[in-house]
Protein backbone atom coordinates (compact mmCIF):
# COMPACT_ATOMS: atom_id res chain seq x y z
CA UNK A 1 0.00 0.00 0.00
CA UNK A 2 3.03 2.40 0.69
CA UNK A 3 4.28 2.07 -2.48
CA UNK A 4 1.80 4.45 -3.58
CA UNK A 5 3.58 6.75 -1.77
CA UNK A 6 6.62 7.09 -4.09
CA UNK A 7 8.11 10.72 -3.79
CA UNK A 8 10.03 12.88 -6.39
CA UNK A 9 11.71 15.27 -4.48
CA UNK A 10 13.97 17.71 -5.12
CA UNK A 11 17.02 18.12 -1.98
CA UNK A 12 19.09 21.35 -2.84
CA UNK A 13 22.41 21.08 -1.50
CA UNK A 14 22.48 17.44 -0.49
CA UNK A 15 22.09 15.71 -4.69
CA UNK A 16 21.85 17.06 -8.16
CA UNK A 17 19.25 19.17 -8.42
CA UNK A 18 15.97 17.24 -10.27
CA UNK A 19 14.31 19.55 -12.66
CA UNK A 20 10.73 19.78 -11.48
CA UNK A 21 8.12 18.15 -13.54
CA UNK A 22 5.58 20.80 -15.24
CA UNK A 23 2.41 20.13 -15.72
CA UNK A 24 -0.93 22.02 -15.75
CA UNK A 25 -3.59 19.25 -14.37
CA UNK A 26 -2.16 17.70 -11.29
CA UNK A 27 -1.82 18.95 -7.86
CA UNK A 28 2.04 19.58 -6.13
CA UNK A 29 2.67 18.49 -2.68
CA UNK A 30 5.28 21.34 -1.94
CA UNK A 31 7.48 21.15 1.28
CA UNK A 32 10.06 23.82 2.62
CA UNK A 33 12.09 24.68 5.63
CA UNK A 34 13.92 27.57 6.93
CA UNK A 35 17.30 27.95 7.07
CA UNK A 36 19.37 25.12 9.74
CA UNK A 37 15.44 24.36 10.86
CA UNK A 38 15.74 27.66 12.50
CA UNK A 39 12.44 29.65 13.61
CA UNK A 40 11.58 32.41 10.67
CA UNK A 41 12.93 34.96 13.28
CA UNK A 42 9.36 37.07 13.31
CA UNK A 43 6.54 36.80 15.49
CA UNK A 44 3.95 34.07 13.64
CA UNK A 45 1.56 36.71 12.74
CA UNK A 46 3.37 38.93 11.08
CA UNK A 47 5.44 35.91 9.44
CA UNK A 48 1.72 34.99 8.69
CA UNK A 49 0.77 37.77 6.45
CA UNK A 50 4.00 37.97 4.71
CA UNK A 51 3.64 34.34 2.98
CA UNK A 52 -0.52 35.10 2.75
CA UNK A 53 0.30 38.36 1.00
CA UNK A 54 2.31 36.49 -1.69
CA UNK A 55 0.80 33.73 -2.26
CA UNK A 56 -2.11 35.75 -2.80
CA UNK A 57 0.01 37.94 -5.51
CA UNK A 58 1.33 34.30 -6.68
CA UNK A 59 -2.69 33.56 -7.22
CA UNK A 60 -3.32 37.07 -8.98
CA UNK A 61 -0.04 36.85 -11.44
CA UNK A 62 0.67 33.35 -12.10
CA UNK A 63 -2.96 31.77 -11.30
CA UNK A 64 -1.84 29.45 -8.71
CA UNK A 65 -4.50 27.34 -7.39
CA UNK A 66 -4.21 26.82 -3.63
CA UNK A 67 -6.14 23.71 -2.08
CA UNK A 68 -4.36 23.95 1.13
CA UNK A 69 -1.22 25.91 3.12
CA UNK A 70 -0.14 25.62 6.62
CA UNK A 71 2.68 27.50 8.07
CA UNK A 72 4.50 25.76 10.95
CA UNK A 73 7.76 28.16 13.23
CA UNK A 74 10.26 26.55 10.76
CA UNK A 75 8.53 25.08 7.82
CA UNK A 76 5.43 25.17 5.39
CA UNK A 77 3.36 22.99 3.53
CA UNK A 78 1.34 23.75 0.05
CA UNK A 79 -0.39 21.70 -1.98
CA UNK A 80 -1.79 23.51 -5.48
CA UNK A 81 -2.09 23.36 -8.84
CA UNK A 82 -0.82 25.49 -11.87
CA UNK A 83 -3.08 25.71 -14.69
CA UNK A 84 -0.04 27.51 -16.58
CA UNK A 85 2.44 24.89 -15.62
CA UNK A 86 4.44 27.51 -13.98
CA UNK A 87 5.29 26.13 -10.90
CA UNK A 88 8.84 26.95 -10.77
CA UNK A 89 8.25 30.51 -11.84
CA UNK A 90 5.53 30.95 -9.14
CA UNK A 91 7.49 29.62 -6.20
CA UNK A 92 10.30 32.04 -7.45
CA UNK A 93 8.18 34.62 -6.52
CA UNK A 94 6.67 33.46 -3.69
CA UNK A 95 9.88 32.58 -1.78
CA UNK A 96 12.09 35.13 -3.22
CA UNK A 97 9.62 37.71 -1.85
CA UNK A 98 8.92 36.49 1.37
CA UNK A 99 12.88 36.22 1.67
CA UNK A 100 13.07 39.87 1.24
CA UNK A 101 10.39 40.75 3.35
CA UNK A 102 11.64 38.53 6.25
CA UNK A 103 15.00 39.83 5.71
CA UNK A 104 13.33 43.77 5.94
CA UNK A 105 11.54 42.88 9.30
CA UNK A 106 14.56 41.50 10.57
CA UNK A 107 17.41 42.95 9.45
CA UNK A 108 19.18 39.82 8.91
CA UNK A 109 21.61 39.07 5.36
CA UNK A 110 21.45 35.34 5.54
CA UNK A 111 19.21 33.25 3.93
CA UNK A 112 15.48 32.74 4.65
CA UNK A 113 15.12 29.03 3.57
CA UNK A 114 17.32 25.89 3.68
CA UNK A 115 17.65 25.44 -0.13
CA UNK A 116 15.41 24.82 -2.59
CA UNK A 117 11.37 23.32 -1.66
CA UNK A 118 10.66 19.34 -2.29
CA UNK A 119 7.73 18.42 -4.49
CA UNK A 120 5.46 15.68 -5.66
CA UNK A 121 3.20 15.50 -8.33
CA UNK A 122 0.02 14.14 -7.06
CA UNK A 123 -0.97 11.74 -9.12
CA UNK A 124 -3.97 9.43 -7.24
CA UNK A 125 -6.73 10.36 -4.85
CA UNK A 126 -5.34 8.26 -2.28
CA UNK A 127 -2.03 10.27 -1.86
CA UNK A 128 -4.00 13.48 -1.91
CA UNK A 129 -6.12 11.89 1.16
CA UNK A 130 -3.71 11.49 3.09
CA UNK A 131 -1.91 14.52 2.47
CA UNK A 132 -4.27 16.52 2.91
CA UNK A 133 -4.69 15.39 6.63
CA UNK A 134 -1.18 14.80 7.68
CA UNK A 135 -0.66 19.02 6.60
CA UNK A 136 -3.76 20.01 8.83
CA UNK A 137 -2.80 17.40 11.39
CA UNK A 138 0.97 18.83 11.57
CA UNK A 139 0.27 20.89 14.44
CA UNK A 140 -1.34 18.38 16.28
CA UNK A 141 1.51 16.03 15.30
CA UNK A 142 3.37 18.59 16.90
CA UNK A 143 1.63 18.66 20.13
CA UNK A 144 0.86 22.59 19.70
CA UNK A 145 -2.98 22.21 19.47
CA UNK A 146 -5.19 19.10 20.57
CA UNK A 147 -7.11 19.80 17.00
CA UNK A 148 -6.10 20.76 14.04
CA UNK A 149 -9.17 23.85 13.71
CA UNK A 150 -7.30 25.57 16.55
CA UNK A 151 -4.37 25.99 14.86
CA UNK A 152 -4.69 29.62 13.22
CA UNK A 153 -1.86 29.76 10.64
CA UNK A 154 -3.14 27.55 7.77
CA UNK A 155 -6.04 27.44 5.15
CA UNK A 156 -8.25 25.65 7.56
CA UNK A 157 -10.67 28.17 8.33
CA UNK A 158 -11.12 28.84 4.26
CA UNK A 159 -12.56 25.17 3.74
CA UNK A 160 -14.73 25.60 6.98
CA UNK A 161 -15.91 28.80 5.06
CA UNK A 162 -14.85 30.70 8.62
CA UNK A 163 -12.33 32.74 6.23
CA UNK A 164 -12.13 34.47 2.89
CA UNK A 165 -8.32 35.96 3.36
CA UNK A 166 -6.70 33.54 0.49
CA UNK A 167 -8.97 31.90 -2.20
CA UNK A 168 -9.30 27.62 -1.67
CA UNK A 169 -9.56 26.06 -4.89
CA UNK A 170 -11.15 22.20 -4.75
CA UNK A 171 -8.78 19.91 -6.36
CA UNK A 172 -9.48 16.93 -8.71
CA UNK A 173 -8.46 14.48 -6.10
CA UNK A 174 -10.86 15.93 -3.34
CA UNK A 175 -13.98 14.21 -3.21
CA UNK A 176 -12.60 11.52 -0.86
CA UNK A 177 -12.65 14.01 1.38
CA UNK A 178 -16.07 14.38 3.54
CA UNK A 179 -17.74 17.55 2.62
CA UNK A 180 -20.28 18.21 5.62
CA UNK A 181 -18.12 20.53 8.39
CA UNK A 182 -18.95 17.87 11.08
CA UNK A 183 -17.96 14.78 9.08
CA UNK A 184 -14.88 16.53 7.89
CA UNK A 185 -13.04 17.72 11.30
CA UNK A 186 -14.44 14.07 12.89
CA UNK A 187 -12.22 12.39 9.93
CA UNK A 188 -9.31 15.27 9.89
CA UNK A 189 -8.79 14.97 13.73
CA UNK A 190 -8.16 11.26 13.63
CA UNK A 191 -4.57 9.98 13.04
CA UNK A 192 -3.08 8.83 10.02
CA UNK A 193 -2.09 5.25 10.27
CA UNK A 194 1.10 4.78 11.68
CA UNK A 195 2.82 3.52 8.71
CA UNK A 196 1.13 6.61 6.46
CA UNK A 197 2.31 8.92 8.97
CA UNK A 198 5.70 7.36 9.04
CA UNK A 199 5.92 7.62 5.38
CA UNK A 200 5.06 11.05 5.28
CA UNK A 201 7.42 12.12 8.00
CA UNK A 202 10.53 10.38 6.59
CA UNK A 203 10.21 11.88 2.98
CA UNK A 204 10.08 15.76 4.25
CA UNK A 205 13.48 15.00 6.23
CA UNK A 206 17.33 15.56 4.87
CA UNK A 207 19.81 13.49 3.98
CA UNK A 208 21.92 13.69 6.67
CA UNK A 209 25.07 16.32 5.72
């Protein structure tokens, strides 16, 4: 069953860089981290509305599709789609500007993020599932919330229609997912399967250096 679960990943700095597949159908699974795992050095609200703010821009001038983002003190997790098969072009943006912006706040030279993002192609319902949980479970994962609604910095409150601040597109691999609010947060706040969640977790880590 884990086979299904084969990633193509991209790890900057650690292996020759892979040249991300384009494509203008499919959703990405996008992972990234800051800098040596490092907090982004703001307070998590403004951090907040600096990657809202250009993502949002990213949706305007490259029509990114966003089905879900959650921002965690040292990492983020997107999953969207690019109708223009401009992925690489629209992350540019995204993470080049909220690099800058960080960097303003701060006052800090060094870099923002730890290399380059990983991404998969989603390419069956039953990855997307899953996915879609174990990013809304994170902070629960975590221990920071007991359920994942409490946790403010993600897309959450968009699919519970509690927020209009980013636009949530559906994807093509969403109607596994339970539609009715109740029936949704009773499946998203139970756990993945062990061996899912172990998956999961041991593609978003690094080589060792």
């Amino acid at each position: 069953m884990l086979d299904r679960l084969v990633w193509s990943l991209a790890y900057a700095n650690h292996m020759g860089r892979r040249h991300i597949i384009l494509n203008n159908a499919n959703p990405y699974h996008i992972f990234g981290r800051s800098n040596n795992k490092e907090w982004f050095y703001l307070p998590e609200d403004i951090c907040w509305e600096i990657f809202i703010k250009n993502l949002q821009l990213a949706q305007k001038n490259y029509a990114l599709k966003i089905h879900s983002f959650l921002l965690m003190s040292n990492h983020y997790h997107l999953t969207c789609t690019t109708p223009r098969s401009n992925i690489s072009e629209a992350m540019h943006f995204v993470l080049t500007q909220i690099s800058k912006a960080i960097n303003k706040y701060t006052g800090r030279i060094n870099h923002v993020f730890g290399g380059r993002y990983k991404w998969k192609v989603i390419s069956d319902q039953y990855y997307y599932y899953n996915a879609h949980k174990y990013i809304y479970r994170n902070p629960v994962d975590a221990k920071i919330v007991t359920r994942a609604e409490a946790y403010k910095n993600s897309t959450l409150a968009e699919h519970l229609l509690l927020s209009s601040r980013i636009q949530i597109e559906p994807s093509p691999f969403g109607h596994l997912i339970p539609s009715r609010r109740t029936e949704y947060l009773d499946w998203l706040n139970l756990s993945l399967d062990e061996d899912t969640q172990m998956e999961f977790s041991k593609a978003f880590r690094l080589p060792p250096k």
